[in-house]
C-alpha atoms as a PDB file:
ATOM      1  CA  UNK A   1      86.033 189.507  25.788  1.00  0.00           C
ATOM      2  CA  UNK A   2      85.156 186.436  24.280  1.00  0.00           C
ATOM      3  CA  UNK A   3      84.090 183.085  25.424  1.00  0.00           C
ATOM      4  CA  UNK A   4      86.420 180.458  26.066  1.00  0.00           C
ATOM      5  CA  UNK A   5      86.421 177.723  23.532  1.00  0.00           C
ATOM      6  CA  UNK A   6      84.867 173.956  24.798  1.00  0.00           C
ATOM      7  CA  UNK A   7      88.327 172.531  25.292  1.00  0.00           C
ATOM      8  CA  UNK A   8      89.053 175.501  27.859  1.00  0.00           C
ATOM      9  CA  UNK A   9      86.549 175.487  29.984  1.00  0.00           C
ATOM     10  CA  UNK A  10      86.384 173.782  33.440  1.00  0.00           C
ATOM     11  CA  UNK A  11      84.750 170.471  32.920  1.00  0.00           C
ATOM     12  CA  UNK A  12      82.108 170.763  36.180  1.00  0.00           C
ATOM     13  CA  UNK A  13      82.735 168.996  39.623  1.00  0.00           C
ATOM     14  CA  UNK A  14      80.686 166.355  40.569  1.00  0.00           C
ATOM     15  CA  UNK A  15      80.324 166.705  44.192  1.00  0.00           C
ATOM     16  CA  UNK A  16      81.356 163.511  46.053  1.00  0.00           C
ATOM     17  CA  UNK A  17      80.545 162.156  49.343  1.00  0.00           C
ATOM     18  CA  UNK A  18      83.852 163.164  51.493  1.00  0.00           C
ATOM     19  CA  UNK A  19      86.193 160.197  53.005  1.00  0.00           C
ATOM     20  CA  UNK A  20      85.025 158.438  55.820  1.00  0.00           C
ATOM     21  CA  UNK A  21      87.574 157.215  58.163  1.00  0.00           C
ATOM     22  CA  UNK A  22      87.141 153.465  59.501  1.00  0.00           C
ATOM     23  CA  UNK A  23      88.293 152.390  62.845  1.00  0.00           C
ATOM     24  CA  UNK A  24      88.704 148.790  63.796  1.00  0.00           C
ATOM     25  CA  UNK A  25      85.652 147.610  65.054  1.00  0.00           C
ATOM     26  CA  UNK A  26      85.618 147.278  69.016  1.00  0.00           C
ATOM     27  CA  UNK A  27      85.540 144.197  71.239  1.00  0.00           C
ATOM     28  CA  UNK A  28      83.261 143.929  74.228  1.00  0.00           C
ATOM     29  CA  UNK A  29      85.931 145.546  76.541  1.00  0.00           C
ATOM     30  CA  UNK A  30      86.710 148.607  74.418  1.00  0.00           C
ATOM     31  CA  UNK A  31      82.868 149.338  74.146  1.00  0.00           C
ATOM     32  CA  UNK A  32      82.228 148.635  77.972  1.00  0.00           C
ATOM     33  CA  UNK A  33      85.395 151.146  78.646  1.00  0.00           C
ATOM     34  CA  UNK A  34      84.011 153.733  76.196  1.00  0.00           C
ATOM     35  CA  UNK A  35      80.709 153.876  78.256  1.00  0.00           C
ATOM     36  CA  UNK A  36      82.359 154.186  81.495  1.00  0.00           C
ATOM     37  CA  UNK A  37      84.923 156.629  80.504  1.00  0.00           C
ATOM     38  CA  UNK A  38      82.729 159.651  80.281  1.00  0.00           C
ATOM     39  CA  UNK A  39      81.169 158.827  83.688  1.00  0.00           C
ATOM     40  CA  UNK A  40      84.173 158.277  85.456  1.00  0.00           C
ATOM     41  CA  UNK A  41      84.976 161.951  86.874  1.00  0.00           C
ATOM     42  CA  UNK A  42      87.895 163.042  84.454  1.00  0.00           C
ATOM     43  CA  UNK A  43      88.096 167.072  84.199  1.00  0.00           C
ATOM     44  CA  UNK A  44      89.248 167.424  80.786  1.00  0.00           C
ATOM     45  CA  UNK A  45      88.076 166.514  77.622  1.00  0.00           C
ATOM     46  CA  UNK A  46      87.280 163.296  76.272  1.00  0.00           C
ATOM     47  CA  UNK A  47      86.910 163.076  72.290  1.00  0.00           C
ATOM     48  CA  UNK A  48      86.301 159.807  71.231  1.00  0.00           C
ATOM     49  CA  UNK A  49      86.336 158.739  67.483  1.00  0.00           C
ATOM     50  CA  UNK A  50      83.218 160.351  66.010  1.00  0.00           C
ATOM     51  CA  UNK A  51      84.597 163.921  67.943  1.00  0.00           C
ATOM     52  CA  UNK A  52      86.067 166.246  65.291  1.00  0.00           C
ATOM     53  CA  UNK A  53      88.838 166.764  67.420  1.00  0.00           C
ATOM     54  CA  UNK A  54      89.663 163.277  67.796  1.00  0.00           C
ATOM     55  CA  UNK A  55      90.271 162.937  63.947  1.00  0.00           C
ATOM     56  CA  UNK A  56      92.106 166.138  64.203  1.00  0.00           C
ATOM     57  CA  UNK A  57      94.394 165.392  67.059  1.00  0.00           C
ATOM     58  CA  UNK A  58      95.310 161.713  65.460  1.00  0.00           C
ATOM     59  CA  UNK A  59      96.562 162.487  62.298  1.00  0.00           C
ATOM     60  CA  UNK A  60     100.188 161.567  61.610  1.00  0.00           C
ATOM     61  CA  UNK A  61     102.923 162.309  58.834  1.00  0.00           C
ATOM     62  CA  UNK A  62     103.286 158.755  58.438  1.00  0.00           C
ATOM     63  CA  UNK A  63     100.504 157.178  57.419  1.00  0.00           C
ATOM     64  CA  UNK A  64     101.915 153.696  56.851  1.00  0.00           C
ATOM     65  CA  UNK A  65     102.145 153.674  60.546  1.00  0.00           C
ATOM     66  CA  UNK A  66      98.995 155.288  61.602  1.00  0.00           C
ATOM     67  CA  UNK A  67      97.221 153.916  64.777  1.00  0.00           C
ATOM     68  CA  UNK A  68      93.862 154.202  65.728  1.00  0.00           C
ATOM     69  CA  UNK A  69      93.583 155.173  69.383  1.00  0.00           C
ATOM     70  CA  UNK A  70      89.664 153.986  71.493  1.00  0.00           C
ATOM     71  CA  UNK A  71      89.806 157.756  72.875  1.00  0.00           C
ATOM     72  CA  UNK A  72      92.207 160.730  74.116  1.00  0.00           C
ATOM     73  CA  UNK A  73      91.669 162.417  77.488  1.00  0.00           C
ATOM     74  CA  UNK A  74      93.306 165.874  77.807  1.00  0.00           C
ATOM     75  CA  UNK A  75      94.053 165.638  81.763  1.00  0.00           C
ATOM     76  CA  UNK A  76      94.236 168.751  83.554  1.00  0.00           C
ATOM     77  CA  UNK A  77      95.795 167.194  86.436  1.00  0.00           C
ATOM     78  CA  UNK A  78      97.554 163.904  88.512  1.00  0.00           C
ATOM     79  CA  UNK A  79      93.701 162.684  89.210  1.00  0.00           C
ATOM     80  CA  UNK A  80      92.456 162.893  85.561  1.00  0.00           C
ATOM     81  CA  UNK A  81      95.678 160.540  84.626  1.00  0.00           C
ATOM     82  CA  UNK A  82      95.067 158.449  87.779  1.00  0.00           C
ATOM     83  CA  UNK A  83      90.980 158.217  86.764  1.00  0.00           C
ATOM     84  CA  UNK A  84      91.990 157.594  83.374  1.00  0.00           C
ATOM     85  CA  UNK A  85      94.674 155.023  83.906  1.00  0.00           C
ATOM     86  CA  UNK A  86      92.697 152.991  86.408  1.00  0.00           C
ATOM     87  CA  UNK A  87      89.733 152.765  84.120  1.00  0.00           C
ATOM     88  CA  UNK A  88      91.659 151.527  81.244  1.00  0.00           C
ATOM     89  CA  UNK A  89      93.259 148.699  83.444  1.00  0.00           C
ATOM     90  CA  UNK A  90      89.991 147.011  84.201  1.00  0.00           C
ATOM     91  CA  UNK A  91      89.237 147.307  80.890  1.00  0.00           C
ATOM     92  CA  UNK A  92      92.658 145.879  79.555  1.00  0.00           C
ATOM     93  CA  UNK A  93      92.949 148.808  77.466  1.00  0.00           C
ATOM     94  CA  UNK A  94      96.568 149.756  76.480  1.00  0.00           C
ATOM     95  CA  UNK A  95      97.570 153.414  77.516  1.00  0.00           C
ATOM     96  CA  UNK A  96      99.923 155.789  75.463  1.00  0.00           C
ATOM     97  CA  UNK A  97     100.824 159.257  77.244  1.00  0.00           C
ATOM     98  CA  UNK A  98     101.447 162.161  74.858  1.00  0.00           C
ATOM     99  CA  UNK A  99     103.138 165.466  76.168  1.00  0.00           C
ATOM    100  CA  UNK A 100     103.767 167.040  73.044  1.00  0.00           C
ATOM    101  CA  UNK A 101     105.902 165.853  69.682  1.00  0.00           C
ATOM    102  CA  UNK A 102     105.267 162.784  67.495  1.00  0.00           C
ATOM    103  CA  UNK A 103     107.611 160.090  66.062  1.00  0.00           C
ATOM    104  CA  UNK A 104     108.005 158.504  62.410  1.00  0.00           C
ATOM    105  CA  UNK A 105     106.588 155.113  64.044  1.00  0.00           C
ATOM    106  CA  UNK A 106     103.498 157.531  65.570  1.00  0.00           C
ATOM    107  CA  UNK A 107     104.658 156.042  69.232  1.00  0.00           C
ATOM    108  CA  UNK A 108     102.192 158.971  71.158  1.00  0.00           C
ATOM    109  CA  UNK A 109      99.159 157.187  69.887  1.00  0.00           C
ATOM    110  CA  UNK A 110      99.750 153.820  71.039  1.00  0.00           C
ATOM    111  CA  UNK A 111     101.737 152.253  67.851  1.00  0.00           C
ATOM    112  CA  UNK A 112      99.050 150.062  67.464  1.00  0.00           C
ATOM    113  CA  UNK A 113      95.012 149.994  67.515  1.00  0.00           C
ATOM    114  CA  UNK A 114      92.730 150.623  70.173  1.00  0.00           C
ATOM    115  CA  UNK A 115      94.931 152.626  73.000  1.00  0.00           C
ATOM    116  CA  UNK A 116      94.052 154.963  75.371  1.00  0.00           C
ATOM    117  CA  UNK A 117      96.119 158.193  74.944  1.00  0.00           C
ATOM    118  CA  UNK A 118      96.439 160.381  77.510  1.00  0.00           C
ATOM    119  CA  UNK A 119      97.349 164.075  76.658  1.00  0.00           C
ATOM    120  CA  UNK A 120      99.671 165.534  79.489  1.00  0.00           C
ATOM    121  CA  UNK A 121      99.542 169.048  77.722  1.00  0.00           C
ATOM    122  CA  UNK A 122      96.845 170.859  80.299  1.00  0.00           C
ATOM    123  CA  UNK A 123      98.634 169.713  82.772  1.00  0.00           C
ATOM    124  CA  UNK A 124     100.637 173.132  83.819  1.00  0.00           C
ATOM    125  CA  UNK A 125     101.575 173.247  87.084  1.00  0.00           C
ATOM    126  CA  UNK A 126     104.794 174.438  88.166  1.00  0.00           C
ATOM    127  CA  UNK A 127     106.037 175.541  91.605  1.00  0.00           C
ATOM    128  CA  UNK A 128     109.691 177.087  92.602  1.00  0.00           C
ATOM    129  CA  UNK A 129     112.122 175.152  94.571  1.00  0.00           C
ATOM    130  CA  UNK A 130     113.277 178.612  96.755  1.00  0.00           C
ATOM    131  CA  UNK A 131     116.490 176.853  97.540  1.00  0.00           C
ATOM    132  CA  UNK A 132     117.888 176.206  94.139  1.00  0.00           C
ATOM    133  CA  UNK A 133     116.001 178.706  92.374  1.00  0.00           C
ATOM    134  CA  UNK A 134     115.317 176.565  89.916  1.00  0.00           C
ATOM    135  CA  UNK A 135     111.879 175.931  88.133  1.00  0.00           C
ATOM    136  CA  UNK A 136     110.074 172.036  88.561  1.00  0.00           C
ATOM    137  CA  UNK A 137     107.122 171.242  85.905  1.00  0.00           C
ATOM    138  CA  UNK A 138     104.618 168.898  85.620  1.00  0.00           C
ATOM    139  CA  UNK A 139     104.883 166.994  82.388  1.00  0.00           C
ATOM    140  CA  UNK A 140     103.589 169.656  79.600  1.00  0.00           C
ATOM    141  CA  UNK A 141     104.331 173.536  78.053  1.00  0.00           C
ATOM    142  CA  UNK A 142     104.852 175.554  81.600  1.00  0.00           C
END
């Protein structure tokens, strides 16, 4: 076979630095509730924005409406939410609870900057009502 002529050959890639995704920067209550999150006794994860999983876990179909949540805690239980919850109040940090879906206005991360999203997916924990016979879930897949 012969060689491809000049116009037919790939032209080579330059390889490029990949996108960096900016956050808002943080006021002095968002960085004084980002320290005391991880120390505050919650179970489940924590990824905050420079966690893989964080940048993973925000993305959105619509990104004309795409929020930037402070963190996400995956609670495994009532006291990880109550922890959680608590924390963010003395921090005034908006919360957002997620159990599964999304919206076209991306309403499980807060609709706007700088939320506190709390996923309610760990959290399976069902029990049977004997009398009924019916199944009650905790908010989450069961």
């Amino acid at each position: 076979m012969g060689q491809l002529s000049s116009c037919c050959r790939p032209k080579p890639v330059e390889p490029t630095a990949p996108a960096k995704i900016t956050h808002p920067s943080l006021t002095p209550n968002q960085t004084a509730f980002l320290k005391a999150l991880p120390k505050a006794g919650i179970r489940g994860a924590i990824p905050t924005r420079s966690h893989i999983n964080f940048v993973i876990d925000i993305m959105q179909g619509n990104l004309r409406c795409a929020p930037s949540p402070l963190a996400l805690v995956y609670a495994v239980d009532a006291a990880d939410v109550a922890v959680a919850v608590k924390l963010a109040a003395q921090h005034s940090i908006p919360v957002q609870p997620r159990s599964g879906g999304h919206s076209f206005g991306s309403y499980p991360l807060g609709r706007k900057d700088g939320a506190l999203v709390i996923y309610l997916d760990k959290m399976i924990r069902s029990s049977l009502i004997r009398r009924r016979g019916a199944q009650r879930s905790a908010a989450g897949r069961a």
